[in-house]
C-alpha atoms as a PDB file:
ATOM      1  CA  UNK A   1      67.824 -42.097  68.081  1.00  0.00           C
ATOM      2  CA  UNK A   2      71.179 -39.887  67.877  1.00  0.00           C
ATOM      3  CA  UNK A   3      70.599 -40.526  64.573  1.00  0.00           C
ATOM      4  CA  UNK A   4      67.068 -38.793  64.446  1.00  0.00           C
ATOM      5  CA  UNK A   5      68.273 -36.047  66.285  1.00  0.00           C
ATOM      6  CA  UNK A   6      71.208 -35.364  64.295  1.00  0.00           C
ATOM      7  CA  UNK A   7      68.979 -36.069  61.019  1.00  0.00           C
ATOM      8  CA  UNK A   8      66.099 -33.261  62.562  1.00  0.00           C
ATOM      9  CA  UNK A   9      68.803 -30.829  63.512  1.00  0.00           C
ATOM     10  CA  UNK A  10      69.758 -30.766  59.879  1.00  0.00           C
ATOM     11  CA  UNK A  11      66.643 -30.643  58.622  1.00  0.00           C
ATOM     12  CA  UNK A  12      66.102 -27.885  60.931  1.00  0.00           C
ATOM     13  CA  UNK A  13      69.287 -26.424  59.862  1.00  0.00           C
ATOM     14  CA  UNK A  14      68.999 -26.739  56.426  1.00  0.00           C
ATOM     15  CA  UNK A  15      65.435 -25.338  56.495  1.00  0.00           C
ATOM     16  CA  UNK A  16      66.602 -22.268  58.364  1.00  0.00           C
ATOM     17  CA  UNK A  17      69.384 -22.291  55.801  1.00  0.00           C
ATOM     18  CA  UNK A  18      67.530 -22.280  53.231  1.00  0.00           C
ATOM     19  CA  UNK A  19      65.101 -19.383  54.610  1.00  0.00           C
ATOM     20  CA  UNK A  20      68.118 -17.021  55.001  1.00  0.00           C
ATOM     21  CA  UNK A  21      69.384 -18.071  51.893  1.00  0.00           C
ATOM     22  CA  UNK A  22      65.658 -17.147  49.945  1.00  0.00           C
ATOM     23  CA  UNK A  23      65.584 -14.020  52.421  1.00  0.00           C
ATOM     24  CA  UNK A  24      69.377 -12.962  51.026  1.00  0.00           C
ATOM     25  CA  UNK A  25      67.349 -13.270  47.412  1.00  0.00           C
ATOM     26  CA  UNK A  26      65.092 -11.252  48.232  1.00  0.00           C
ATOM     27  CA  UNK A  27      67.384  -8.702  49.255  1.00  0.00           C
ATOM     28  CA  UNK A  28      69.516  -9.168  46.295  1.00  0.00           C
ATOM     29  CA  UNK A  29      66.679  -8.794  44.449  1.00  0.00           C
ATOM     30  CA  UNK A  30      65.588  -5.304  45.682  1.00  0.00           C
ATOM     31  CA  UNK A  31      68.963  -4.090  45.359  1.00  0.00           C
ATOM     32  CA  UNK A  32      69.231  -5.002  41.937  1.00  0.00           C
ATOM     33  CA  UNK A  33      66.269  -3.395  41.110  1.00  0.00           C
ATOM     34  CA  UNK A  34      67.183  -0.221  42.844  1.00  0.00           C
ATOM     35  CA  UNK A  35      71.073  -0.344  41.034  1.00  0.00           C
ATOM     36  CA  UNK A  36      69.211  -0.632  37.959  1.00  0.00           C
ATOM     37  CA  UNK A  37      66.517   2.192  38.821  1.00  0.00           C
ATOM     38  CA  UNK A  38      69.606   4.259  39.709  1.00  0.00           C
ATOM     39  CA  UNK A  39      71.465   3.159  36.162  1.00  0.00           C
ATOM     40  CA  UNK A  40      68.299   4.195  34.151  1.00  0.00           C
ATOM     41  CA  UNK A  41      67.936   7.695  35.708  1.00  0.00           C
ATOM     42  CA  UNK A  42      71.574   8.576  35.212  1.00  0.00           C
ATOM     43  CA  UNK A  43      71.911   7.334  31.443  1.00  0.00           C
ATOM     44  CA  UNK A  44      68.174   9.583  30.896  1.00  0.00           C
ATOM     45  CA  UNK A  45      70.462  12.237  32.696  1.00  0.00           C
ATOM     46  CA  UNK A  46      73.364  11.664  30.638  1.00  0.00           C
ATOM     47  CA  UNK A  47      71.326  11.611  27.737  1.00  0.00           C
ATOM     48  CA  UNK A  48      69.845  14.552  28.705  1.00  0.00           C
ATOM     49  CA  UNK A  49      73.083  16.289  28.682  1.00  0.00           C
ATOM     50  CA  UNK A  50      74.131  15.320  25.691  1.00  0.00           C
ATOM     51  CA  UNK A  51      71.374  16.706  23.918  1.00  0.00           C
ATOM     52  CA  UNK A  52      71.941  19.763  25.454  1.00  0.00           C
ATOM     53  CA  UNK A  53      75.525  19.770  24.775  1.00  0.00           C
ATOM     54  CA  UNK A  54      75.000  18.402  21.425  1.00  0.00           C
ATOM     55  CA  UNK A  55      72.812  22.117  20.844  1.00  0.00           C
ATOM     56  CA  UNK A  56      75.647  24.073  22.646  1.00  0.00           C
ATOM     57  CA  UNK A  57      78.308  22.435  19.846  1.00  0.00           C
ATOM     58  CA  UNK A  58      75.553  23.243  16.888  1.00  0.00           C
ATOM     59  CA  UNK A  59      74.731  26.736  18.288  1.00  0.00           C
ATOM     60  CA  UNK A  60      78.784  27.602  18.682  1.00  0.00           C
ATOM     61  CA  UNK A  61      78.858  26.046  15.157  1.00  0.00           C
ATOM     62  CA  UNK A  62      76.105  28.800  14.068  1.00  0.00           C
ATOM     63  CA  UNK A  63      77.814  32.109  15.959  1.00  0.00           C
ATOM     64  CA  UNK A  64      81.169  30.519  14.512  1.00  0.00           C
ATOM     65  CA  UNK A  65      80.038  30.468  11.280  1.00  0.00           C
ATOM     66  CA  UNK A  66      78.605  34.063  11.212  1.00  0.00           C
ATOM     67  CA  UNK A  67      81.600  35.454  13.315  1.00  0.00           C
ATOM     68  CA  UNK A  68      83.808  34.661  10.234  1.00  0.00           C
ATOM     69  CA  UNK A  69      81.362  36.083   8.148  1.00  0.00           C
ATOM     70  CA  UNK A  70      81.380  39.489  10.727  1.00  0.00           C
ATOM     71  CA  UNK A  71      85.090  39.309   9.870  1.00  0.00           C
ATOM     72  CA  UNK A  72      85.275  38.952   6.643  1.00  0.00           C
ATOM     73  CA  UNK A  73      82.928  42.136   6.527  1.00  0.00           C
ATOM     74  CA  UNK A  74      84.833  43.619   9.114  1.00  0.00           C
ATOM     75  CA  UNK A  75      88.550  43.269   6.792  1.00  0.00           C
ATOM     76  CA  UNK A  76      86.052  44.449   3.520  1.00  0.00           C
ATOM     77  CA  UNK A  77      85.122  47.310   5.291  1.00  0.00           C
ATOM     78  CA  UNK A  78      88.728  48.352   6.270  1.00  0.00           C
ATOM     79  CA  UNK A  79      90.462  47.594   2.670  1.00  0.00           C
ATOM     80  CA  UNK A  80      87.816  50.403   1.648  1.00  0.00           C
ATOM     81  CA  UNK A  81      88.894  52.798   4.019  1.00  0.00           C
ATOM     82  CA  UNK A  82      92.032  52.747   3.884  1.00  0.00           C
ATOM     83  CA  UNK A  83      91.964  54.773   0.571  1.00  0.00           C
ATOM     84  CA  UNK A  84      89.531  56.853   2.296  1.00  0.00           C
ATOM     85  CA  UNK A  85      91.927  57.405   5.346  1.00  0.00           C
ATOM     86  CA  UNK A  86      94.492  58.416   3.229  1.00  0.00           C
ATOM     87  CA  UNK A  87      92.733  60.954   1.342  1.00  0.00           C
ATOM     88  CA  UNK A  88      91.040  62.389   4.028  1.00  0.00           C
ATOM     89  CA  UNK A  89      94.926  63.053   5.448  1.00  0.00           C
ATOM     90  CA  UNK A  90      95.440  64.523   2.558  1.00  0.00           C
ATOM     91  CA  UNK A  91      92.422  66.828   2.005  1.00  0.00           C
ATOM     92  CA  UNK A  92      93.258  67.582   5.784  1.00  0.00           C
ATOM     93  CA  UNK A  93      96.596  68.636   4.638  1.00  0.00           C
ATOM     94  CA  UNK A  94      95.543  70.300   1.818  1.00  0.00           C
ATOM     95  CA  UNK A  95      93.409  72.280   3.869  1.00  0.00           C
ATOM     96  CA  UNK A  96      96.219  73.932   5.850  1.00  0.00           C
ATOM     97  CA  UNK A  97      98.117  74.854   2.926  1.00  0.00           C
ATOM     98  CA  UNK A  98      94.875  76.683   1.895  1.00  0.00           C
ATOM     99  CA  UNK A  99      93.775  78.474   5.245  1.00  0.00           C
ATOM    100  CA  UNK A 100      97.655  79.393   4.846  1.00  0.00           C
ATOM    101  CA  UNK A 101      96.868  81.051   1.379  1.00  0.00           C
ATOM    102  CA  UNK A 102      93.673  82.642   2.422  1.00  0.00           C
ATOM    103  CA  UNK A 103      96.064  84.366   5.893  1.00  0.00           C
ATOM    104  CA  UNK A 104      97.974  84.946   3.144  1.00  0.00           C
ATOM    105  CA  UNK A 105      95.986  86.546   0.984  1.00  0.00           C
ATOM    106  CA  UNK A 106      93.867  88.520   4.034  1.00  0.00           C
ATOM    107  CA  UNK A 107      97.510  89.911   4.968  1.00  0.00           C
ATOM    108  CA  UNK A 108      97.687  91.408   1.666  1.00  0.00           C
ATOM    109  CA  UNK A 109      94.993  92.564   1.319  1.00  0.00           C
ATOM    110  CA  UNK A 110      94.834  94.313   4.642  1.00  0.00           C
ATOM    111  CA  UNK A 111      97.934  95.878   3.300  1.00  0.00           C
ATOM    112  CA  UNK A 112      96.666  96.667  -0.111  1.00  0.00           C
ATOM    113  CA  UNK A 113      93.675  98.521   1.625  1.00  0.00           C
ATOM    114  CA  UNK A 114      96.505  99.984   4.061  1.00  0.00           C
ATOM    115  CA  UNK A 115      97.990 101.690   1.169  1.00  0.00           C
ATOM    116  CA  UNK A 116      95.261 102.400  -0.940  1.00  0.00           C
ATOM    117  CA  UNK A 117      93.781 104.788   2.423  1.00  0.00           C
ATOM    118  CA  UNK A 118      97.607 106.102   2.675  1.00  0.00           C
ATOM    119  CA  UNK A 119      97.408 107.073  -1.098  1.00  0.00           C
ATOM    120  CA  UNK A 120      93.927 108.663  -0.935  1.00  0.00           C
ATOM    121  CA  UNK A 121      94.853 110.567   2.233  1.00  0.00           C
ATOM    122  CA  UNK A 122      97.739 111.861   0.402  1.00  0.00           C
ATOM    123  CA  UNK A 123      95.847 112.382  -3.509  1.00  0.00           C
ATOM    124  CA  UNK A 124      93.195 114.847  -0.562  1.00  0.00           C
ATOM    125  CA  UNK A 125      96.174 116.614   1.093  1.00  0.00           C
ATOM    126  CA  UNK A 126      97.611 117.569  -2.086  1.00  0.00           C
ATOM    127  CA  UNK A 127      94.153 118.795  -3.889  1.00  0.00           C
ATOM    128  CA  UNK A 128      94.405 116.303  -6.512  1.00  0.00           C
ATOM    129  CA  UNK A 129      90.784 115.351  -6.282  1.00  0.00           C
ATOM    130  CA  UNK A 130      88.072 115.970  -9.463  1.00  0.00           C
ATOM    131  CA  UNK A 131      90.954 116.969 -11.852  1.00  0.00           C
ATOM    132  CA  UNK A 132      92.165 119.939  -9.313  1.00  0.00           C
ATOM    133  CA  UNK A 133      96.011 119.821  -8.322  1.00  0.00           C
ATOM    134  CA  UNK A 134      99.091 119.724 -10.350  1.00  0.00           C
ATOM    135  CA  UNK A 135      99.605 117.093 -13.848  1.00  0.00           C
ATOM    136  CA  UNK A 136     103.072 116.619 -12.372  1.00  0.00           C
ATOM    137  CA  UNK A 137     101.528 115.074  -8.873  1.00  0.00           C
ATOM    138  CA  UNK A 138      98.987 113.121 -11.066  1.00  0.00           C
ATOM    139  CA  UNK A 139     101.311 111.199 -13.234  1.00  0.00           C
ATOM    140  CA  UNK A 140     104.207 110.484 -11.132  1.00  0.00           C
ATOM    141  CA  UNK A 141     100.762 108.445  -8.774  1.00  0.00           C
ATOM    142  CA  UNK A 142      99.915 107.065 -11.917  1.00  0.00           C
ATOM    143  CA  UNK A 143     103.388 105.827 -12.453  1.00  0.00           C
ATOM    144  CA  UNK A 144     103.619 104.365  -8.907  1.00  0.00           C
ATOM    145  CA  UNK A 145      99.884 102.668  -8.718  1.00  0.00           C
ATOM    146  CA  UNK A 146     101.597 100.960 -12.132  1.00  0.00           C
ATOM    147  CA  UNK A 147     104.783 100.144 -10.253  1.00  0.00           C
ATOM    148  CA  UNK A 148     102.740  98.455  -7.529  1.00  0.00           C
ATOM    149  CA  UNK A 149     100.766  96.617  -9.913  1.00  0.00           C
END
């Protein structure tokens, strides 16, 4: 009879065993299920961001590739104006000799017309005017009008 008992409290035990171990399954089951739910959303995720960095890399590509083309434009453009730099300098200093002719020039003039009143003021004082005054007076003004010429 010790024998029965011992032999029904295994059974027993086993049985339970058995339960906890199908119940432990169950669970392992689920949580399987769950890592691999969890797996599968962060590889779409990771997927996801590779695509999307995969467009980043091919967009830098494109604004890389017309970057060296704004470049190359930009060094074209500046081997062209250099020449036009340099003769704009010196148009620009060409310019100052001339505006220092033209003072020049206005200085002499204004002195030119300084005389020329001086001279007429002097041909009126001495009644040289319409062939009236002395021959003498007349050609020693002719001689200096040549002089100055």
């Amino acid at each position: 009879m010790f024998i029965g008992v011992l032999l029904a409290a295994t059974i027993g035990a086993s049985v339970e065993y058995y339960r906890q171990i199908r119940k432990a399954q169950r669970e392992y089951e689920k949580a399987r299920e769950a890592v691999e739910d969890i797996v599968l959303s962060f590889n779409r995720a990771l997927k996801r961001e590779a695509d999307r960095l995969e467009l980043v890399a091919y967009k830098v590509e494109g604004n890389t590739a017309k970057t060296d083309t704004s470049l190359k434009r930009v060094d074209s453009i500046e081997k062209k104006i250099a020449p036009v730099e340099s003769k704009l300098r010196a148009i620009s200093e060409n310019d100052a000799s001339i505006l220092s002719k033209i003072a020049e020039v206005k200085t002499k003039t204004h002195n030119i017309e300084a005389a020329h009143q001086t001279l007429k003021t002097k041909i009126q004082s001495h009644g040289c005017i319409n062939g009236h005054g002395s021959d003498s007076f007349r050609n020693a003004l002719s001689g200096r009008i040549k002089d100055s010429a």
